[in-house]
C-alpha atoms as a PDB file:
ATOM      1  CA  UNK A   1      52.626 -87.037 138.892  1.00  0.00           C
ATOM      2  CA  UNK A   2      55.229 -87.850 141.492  1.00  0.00           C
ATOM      3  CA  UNK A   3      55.951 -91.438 139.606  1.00  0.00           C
ATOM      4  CA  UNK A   4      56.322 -89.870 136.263  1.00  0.00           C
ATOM      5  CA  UNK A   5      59.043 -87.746 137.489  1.00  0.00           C
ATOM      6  CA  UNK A   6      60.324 -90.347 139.220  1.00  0.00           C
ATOM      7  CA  UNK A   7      60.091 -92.857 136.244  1.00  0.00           C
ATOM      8  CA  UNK A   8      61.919 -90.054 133.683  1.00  0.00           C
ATOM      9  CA  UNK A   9      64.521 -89.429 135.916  1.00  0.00           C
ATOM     10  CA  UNK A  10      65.463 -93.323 136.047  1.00  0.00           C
ATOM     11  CA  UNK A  11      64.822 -93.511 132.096  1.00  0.00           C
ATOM     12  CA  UNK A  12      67.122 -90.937 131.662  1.00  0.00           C
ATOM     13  CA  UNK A  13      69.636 -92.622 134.439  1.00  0.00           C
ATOM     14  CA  UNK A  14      69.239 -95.963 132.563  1.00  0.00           C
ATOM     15  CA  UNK A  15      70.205 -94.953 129.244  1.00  0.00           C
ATOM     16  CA  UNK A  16      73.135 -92.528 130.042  1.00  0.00           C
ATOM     17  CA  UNK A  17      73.927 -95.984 132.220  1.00  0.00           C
ATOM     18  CA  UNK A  18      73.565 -98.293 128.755  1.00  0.00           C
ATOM     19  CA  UNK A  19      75.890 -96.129 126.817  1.00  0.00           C
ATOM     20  CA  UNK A  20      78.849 -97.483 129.309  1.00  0.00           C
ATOM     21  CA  UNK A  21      79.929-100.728 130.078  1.00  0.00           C
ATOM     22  CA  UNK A  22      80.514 -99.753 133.593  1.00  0.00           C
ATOM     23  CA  UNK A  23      78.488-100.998 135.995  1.00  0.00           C
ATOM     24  CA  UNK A  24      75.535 -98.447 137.770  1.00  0.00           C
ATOM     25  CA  UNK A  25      74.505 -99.057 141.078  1.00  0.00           C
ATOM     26  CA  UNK A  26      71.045 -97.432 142.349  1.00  0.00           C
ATOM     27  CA  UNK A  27      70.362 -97.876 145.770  1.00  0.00           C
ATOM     28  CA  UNK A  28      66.286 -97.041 147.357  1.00  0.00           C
ATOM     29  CA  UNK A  29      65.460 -96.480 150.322  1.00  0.00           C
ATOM     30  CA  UNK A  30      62.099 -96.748 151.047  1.00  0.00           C
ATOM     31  CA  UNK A  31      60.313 -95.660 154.370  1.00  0.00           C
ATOM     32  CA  UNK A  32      58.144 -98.582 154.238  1.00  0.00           C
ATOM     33  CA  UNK A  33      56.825-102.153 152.286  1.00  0.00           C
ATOM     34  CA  UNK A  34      53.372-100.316 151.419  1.00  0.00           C
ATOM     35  CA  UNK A  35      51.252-101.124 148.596  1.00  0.00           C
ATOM     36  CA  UNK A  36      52.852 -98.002 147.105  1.00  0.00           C
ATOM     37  CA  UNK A  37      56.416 -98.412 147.546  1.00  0.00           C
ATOM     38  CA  UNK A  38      55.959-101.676 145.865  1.00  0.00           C
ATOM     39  CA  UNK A  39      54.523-100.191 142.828  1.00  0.00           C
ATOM     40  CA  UNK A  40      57.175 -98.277 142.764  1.00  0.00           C
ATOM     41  CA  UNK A  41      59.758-100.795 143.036  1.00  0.00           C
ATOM     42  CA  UNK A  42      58.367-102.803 140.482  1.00  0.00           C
ATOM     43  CA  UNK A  43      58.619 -99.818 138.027  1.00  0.00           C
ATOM     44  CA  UNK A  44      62.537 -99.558 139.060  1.00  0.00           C
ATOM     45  CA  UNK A  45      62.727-103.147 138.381  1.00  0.00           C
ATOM     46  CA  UNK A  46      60.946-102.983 135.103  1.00  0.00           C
ATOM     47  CA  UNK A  47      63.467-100.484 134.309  1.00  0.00           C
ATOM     48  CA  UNK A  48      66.259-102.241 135.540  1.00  0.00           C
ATOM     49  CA  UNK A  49      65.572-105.351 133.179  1.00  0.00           C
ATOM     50  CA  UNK A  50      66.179-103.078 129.727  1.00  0.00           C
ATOM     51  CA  UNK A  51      70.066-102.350 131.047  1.00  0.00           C
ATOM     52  CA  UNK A  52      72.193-105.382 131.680  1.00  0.00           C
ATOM     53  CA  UNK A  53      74.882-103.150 133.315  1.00  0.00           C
ATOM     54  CA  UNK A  54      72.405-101.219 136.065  1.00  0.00           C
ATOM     55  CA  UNK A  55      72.083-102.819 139.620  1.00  0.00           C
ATOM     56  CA  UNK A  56      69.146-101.978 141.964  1.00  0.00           C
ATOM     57  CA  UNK A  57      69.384-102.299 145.655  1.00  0.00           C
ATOM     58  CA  UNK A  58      66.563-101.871 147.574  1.00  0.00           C
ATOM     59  CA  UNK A  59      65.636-101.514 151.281  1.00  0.00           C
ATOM     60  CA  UNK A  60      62.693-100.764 153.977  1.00  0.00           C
ATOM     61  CA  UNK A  61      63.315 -98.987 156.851  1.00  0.00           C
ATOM     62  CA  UNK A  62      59.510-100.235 157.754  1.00  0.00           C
ATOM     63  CA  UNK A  63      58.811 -96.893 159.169  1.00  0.00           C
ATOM     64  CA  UNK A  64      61.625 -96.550 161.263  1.00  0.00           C
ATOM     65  CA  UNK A  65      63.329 -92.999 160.771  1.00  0.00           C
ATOM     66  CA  UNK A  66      66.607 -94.269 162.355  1.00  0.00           C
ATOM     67  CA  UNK A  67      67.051 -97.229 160.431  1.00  0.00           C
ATOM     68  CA  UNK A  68      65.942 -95.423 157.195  1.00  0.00           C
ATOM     69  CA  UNK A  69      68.751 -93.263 157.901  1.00  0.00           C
ATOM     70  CA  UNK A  70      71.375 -96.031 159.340  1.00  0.00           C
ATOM     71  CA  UNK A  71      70.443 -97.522 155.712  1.00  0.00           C
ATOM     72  CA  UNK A  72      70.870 -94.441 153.333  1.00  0.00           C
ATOM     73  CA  UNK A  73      74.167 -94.582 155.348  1.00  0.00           C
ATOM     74  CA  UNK A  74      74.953 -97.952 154.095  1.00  0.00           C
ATOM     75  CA  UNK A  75      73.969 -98.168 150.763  1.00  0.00           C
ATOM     76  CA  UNK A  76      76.423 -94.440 150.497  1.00  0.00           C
ATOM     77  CA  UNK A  77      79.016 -96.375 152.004  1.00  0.00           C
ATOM     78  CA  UNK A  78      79.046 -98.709 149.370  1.00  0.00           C
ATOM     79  CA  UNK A  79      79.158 -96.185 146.616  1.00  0.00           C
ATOM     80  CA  UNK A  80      76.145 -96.178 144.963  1.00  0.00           C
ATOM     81  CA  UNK A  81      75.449 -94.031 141.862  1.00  0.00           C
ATOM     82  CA  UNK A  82      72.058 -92.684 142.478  1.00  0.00           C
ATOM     83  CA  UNK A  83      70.190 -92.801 145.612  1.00  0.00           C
ATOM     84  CA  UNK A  84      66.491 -92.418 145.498  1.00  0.00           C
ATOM     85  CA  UNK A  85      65.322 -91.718 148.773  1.00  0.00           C
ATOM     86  CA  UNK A  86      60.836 -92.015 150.178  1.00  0.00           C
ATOM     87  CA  UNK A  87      60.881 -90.373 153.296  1.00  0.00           C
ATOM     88  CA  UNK A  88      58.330 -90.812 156.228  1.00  0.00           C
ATOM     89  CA  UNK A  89      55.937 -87.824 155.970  1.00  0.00           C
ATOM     90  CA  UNK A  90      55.369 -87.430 159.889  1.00  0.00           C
ATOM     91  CA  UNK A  91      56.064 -84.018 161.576  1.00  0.00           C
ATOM     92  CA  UNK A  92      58.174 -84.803 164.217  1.00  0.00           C
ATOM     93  CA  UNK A  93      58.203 -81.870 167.535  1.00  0.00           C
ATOM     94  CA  UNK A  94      61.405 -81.366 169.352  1.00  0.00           C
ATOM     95  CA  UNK A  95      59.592 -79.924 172.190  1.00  0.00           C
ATOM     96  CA  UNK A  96      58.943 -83.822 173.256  1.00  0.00           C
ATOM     97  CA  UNK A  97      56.185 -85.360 171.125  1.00  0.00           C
END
């Protein structure tokens, strides 16, 4: 279910994108290289190819919450126009654990 929304929000994205000849930059952050996140990417880039003006930049933070963040930093920094963000799922304790 998660992918379908995912995959209607970037239709949607993509086409308001073709209907401009500006350029739109997407920028994902993934978590990690899983099995899963690559599925996923794929589907981006299958999107990607119907839109000659819609760049995809993708990165893995390779379940690393600081660099996942140090990278969402980067990729605002260079001004994408949607950021899709896959978080870790771990439960992090600030008592020390």
């Amino acid at each position: 279910m998660k992918i379908k929304l995912i995959l209607v929000a970037l239709n949607l994205l993509f086409t308001f994108a073709s209907c401009s000849d500006r350029r739109t930059v997407i920028g994902v952050s993934q978590c990690s290289n899983d099995t899963w996140r690559q599925k996923v990417n794929r589907e981006i880039k299958i999107g990607q190819y119907k839109y000659k003006n819609v760049d995809v930049s993708f990165c893995s933070a390779d379940n690393n919450a600081k660099r996942q963040v140090q990278q969402i930093d980067s990729l605002v920094e260079s001004n994408v126009d949607l950021l899709i963000v896959a978080p870790e799922r771990r439960q992090y304790s600030s008592a020390g654990g």
